[in-house]
C-alpha atoms as a PDB file:
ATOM      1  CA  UNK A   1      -7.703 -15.158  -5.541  1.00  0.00           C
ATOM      2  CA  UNK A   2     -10.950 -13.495  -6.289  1.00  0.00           C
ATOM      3  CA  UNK A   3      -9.956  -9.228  -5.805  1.00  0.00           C
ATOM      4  CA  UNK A   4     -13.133  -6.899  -5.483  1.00  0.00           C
ATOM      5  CA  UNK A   5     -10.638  -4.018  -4.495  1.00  0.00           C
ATOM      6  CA  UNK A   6      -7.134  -3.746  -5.594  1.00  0.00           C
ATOM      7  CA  UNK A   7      -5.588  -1.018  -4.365  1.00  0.00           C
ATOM      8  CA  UNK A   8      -3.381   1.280  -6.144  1.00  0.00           C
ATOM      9  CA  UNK A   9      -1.493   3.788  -4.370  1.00  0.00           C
ATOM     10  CA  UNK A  10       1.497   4.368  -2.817  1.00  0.00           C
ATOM     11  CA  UNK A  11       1.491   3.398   0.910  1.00  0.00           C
ATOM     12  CA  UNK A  12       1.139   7.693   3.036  1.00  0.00           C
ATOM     13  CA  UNK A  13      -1.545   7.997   1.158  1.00  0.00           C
ATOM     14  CA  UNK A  14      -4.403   6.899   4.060  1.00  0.00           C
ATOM     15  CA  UNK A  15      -3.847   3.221   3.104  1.00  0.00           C
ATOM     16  CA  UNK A  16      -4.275   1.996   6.601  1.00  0.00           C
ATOM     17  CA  UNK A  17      -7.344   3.587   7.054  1.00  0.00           C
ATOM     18  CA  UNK A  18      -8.446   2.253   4.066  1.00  0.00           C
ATOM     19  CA  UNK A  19      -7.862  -1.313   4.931  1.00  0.00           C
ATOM     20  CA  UNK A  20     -10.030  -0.465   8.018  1.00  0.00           C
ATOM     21  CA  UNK A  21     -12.646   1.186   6.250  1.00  0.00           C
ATOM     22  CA  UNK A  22     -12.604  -1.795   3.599  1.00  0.00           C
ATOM     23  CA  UNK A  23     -13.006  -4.218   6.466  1.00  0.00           C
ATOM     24  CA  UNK A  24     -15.947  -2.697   7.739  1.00  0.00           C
ATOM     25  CA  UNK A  25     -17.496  -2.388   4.246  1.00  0.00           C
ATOM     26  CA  UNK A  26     -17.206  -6.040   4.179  1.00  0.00           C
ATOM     27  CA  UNK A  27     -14.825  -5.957   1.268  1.00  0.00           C
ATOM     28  CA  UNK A  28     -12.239  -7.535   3.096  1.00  0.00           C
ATOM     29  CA  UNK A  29      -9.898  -8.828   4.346  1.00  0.00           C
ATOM     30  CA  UNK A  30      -8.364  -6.643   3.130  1.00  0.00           C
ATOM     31  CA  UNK A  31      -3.839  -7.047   2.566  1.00  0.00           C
ATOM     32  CA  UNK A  32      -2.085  -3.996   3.762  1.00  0.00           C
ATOM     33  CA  UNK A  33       1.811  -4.229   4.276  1.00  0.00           C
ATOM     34  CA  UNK A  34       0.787  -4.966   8.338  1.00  0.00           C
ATOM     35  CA  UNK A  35      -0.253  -8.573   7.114  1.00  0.00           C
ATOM     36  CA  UNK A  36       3.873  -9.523   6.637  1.00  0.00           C
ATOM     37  CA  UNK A  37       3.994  -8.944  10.603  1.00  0.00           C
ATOM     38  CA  UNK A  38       1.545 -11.332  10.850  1.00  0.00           C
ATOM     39  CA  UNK A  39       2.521 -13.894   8.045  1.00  0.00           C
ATOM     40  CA  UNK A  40       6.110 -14.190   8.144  1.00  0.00           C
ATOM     41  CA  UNK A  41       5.776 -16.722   5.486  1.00  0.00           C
ATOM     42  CA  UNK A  42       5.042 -14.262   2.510  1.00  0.00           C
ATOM     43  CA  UNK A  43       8.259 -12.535   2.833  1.00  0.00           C
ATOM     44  CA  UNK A  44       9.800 -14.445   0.199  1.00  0.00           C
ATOM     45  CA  UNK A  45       7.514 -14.670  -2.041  1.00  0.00           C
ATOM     46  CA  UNK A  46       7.245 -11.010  -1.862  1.00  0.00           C
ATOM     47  CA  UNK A  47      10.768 -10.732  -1.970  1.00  0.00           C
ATOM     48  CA  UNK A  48      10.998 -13.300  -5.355  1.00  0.00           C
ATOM     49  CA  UNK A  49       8.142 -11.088  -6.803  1.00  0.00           C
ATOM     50  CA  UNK A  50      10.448  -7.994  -6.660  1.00  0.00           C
ATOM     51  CA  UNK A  51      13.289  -9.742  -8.041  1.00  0.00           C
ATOM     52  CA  UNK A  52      10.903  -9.742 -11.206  1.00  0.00           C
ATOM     53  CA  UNK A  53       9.330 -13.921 -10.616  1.00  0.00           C
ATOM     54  CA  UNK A  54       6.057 -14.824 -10.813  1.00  0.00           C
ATOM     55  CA  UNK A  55       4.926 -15.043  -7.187  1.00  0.00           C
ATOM     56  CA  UNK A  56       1.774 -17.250  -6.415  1.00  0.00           C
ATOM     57  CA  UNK A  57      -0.741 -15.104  -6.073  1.00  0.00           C
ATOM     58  CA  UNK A  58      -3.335 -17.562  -4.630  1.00  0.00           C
ATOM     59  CA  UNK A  59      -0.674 -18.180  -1.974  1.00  0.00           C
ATOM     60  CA  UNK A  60      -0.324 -15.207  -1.107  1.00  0.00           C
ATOM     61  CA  UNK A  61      -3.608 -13.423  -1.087  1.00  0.00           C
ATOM     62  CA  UNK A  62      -5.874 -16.979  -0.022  1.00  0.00           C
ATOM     63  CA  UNK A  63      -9.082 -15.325   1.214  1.00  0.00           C
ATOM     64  CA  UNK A  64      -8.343 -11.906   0.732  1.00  0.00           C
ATOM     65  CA  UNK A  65     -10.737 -10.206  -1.084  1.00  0.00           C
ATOM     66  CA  UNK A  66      -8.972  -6.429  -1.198  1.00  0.00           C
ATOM     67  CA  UNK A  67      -5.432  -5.082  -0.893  1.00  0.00           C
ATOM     68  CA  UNK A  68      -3.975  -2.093  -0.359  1.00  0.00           C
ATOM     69  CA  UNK A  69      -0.815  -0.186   0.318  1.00  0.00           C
ATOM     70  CA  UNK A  70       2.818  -1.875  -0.728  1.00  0.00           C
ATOM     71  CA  UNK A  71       3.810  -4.398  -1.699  1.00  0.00           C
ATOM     72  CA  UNK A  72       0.431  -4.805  -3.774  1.00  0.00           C
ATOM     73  CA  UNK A  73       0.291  -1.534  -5.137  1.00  0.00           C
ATOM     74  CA  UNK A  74       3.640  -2.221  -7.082  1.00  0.00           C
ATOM     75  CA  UNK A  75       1.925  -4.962  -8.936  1.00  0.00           C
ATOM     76  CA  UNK A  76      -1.760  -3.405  -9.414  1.00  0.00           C
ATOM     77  CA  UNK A  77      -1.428  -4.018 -13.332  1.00  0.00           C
ATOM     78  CA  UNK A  78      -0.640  -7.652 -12.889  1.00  0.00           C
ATOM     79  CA  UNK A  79      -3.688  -7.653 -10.161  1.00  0.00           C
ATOM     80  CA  UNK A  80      -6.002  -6.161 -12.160  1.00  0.00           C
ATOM     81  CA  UNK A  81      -5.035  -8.233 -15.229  1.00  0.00           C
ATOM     82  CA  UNK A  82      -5.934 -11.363 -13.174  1.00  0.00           C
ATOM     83  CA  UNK A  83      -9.228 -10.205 -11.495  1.00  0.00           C
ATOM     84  CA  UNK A  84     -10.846  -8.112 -14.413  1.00  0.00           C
ATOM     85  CA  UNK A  85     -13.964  -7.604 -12.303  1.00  0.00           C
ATOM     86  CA  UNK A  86     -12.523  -5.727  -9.884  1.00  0.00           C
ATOM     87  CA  UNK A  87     -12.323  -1.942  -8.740  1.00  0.00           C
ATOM     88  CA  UNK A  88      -8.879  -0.558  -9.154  1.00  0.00           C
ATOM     89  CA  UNK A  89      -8.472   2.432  -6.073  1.00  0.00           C
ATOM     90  CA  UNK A  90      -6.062   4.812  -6.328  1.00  0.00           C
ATOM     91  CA  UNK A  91      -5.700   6.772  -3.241  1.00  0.00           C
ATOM     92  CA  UNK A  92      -3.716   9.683  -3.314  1.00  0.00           C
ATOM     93  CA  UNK A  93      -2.900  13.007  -1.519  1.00  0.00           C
ATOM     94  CA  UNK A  94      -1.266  16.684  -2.543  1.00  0.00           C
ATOM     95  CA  UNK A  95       2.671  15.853  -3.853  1.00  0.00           C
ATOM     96  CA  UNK A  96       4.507  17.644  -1.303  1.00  0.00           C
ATOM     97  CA  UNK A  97       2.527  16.202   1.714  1.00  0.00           C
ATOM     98  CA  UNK A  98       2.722  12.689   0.527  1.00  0.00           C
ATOM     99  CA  UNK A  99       6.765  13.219   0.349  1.00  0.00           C
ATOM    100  CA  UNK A 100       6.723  15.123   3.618  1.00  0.00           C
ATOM    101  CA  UNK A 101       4.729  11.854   5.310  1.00  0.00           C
ATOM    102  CA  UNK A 102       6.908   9.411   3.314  1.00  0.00           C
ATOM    103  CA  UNK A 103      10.266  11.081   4.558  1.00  0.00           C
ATOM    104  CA  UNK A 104       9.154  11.350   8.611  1.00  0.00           C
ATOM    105  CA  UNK A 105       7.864   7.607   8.165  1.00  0.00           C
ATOM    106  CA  UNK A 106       9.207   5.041   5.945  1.00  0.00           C
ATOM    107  CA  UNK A 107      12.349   6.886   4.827  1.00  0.00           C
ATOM    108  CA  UNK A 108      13.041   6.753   8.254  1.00  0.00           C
ATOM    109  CA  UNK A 109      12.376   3.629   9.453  1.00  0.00           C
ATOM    110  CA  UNK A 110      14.094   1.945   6.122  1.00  0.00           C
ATOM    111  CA  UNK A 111      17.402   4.125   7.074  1.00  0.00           C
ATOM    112  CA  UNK A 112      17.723   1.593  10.592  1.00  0.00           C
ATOM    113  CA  UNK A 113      20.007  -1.306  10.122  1.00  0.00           C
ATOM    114  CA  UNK A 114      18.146  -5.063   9.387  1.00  0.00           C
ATOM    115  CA  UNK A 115      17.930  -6.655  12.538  1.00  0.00           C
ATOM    116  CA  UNK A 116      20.656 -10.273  11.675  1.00  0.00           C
ATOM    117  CA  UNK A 117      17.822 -11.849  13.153  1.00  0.00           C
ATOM    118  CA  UNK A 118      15.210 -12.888  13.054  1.00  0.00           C
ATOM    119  CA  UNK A 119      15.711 -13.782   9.063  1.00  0.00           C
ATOM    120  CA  UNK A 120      12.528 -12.475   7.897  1.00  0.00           C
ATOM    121  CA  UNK A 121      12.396  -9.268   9.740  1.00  0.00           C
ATOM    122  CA  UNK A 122      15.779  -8.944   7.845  1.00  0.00           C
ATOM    123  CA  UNK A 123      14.416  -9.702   4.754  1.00  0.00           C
ATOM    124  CA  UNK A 124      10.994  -8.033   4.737  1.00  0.00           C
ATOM    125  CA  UNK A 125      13.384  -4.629   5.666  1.00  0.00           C
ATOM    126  CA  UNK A 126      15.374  -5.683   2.577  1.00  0.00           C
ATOM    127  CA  UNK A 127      12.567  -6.380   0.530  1.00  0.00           C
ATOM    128  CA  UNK A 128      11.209  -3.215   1.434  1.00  0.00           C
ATOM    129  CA  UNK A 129      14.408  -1.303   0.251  1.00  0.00           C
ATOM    130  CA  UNK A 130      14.205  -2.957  -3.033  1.00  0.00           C
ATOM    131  CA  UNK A 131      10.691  -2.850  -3.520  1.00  0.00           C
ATOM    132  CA  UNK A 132      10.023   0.603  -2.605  1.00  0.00           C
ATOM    133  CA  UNK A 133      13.499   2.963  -2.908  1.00  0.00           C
ATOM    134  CA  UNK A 134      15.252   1.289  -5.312  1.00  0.00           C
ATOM    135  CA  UNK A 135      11.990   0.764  -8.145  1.00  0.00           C
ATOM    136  CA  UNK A 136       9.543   2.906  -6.938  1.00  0.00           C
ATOM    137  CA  UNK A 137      11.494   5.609  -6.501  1.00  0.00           C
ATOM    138  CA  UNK A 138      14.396   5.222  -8.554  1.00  0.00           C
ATOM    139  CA  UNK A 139      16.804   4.833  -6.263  1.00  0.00           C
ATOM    140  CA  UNK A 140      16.667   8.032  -5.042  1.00  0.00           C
ATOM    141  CA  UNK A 141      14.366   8.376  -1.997  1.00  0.00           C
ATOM    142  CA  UNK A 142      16.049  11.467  -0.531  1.00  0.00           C
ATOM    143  CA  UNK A 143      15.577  13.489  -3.615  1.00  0.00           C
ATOM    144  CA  UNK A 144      12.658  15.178  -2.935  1.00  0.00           C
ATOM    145  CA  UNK A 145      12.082  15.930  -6.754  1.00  0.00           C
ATOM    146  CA  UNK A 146      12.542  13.050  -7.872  1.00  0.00           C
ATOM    147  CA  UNK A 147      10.415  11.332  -5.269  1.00  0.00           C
ATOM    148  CA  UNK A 148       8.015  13.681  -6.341  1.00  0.00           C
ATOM    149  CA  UNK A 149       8.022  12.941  -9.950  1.00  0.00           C
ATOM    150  CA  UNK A 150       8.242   8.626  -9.676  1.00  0.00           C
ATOM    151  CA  UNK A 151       4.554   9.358  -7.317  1.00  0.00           C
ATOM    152  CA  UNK A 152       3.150  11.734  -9.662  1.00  0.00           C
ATOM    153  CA  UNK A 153       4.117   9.453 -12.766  1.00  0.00           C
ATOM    154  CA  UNK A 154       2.930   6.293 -11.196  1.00  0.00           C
ATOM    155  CA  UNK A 155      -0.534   8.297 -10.054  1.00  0.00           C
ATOM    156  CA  UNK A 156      -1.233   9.113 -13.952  1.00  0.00           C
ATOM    157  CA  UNK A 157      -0.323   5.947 -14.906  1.00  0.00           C
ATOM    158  CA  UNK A 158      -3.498   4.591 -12.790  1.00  0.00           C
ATOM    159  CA  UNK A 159      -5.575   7.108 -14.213  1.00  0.00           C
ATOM    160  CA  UNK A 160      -4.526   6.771 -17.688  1.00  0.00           C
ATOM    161  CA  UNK A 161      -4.402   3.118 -17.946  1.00  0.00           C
ATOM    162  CA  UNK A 162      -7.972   2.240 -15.971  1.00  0.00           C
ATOM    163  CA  UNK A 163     -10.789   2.518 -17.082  1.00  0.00           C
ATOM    164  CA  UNK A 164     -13.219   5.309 -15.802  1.00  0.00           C
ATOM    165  CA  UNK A 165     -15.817   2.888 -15.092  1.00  0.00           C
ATOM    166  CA  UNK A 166     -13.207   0.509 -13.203  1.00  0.00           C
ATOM    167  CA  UNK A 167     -11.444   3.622 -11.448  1.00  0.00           C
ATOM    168  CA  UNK A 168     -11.976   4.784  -7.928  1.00  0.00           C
ATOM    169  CA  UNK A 169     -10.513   7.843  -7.111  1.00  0.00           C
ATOM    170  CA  UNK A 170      -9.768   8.778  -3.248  1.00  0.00           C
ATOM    171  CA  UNK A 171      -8.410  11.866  -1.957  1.00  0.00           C
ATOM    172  CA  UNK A 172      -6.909  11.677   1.444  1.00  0.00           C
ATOM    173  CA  UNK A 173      -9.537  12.703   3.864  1.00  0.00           C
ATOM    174  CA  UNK A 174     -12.180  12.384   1.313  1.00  0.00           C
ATOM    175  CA  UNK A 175     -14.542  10.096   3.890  1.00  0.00           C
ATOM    176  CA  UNK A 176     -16.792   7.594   2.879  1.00  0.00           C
ATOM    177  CA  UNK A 177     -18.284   9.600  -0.200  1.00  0.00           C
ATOM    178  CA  UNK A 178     -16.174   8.153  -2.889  1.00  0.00           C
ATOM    179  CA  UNK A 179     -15.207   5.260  -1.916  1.00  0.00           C
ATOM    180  CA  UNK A 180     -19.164   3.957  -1.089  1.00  0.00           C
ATOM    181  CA  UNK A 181     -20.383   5.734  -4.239  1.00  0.00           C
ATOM    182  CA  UNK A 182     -17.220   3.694  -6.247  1.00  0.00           C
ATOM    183  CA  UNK A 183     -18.395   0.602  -4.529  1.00  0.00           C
ATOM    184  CA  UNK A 184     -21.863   0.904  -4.987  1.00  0.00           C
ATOM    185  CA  UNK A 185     -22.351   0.251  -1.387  1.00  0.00           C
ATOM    186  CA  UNK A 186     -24.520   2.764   1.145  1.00  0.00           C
ATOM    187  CA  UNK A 187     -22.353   4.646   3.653  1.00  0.00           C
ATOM    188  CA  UNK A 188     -21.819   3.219   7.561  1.00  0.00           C
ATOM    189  CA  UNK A 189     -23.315   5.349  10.162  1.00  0.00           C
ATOM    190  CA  UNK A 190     -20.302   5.071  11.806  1.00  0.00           C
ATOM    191  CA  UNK A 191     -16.960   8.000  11.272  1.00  0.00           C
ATOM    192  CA  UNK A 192     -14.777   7.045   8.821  1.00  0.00           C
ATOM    193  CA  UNK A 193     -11.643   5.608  10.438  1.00  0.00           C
ATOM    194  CA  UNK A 194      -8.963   7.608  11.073  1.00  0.00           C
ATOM    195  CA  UNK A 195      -4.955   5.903  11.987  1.00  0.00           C
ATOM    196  CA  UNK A 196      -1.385   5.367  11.178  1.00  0.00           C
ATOM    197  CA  UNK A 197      -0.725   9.029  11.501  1.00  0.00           C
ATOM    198  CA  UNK A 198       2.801  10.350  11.068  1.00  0.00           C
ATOM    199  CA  UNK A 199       3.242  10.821  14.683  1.00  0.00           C
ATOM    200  CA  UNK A 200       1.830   7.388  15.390  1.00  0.00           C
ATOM    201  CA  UNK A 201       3.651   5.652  13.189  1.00  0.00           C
ATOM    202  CA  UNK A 202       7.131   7.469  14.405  1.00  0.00           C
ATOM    203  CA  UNK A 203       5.797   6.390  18.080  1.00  0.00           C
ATOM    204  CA  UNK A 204       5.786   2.865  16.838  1.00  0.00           C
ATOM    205  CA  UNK A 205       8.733   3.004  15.641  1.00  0.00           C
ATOM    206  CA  UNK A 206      10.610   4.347  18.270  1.00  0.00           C
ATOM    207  CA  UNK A 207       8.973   2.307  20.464  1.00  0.00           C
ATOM    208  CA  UNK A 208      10.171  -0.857  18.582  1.00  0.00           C
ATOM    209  CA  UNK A 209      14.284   1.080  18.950  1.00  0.00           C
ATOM    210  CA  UNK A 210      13.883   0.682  22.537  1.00  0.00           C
ATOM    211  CA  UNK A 211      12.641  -2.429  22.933  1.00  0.00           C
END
């Protein structure tokens, strides 16, 4: 596992277009949630790492050279611990709009009932739960204040605990300023990408209800 970019935020806050935008950079691959769809086999060792064991890293992130979005972001201090050279991103968005995404997206897709099979949709949905309501959040995803409070609390955590010089900050929306400037790379003359919107992702999903 050799990290340049370890994402830090909580997945609504542009983390798919990050992974893109990473990607193109040439800081990638780059691990976004999407890469359980498409490696089946990580589900339990994501799962073991929320139940608090050491998960093999080089397992799970063999040439990946970024991550972003959960489940990394839950473990960015264990990350960053192991790769010391890396940037730590934190990419974030006004309080009330991340909850408002979070509630039309994954709130809602984590409220359907796990498929019995197959077993690691099942458990990836589980994992998810765990990962995500129950210790990210408290417990409490549909207390909006709350939410609010475990995002805002993890966000200053970042801050606080990084280094300035090791910190990348990114607004939602901010472009390629910040994150090319952070990088130290020069800025594609190509738009920034732009995906994974809420009404996309709700269109997903409700495609995937009706088969």
């Amino acid at each position: 596992m050799n990290f340049e970019v370890i994402g830090a935020g909580f997945g609504r806050t542009g983390t798919q277009s990050l992974k893109i935008a990473l990607d193109l950079l040439g800081v990638g691959p780059c691990y976004h949630m999407v890469e359980l769809f498409e490696n089946p086999e990580h589900v339990p060792l994501w799962a073991a790492a929320v139940r608090g064991e050491t998960p093999d890293w080089e397992m799970l992130f063999a040439n990946y050279r970024s991550t972003v979005d959960w489940p990394g972001c839950a473990f960015w201090r264990e990350l960053a611990t192991a790769n010391p050279d890396a940037k730590i991103l934190l990419s974030y968005r006004d309080s009330a709009s991340w909850y408002k995404s979070f509630e039309n997206t994954i709130y809602q897709a984590m409220q359907r009932e796990p498929p019995p099979e197959p077993q690691w949709i099942r458990q990836n949905m589980l994992m998810t739960r765990e990962l995500i309501f129950d210790q990210a959040l408290g417990g409490r995803p549909d207390d909006r204040a709350h939410a609010i409070k475990c995002y805002e609390e993890h966000n200053e955590a970042v801050r606080t605990e990084v280094p300035a010089e090791r910190l990348i900050l990114f607004e939602l929306g901010a472009g390629w300023k910040p994150l090319c400037e952070g990088l130290g790379l020069a800025i594609p003359n190509e738009s920034y990408p732009r995906t994974n919107s809420t009404q996309e992702f709700r269109e997903r999903l409700s495609a995937l209800d009706n088969g």
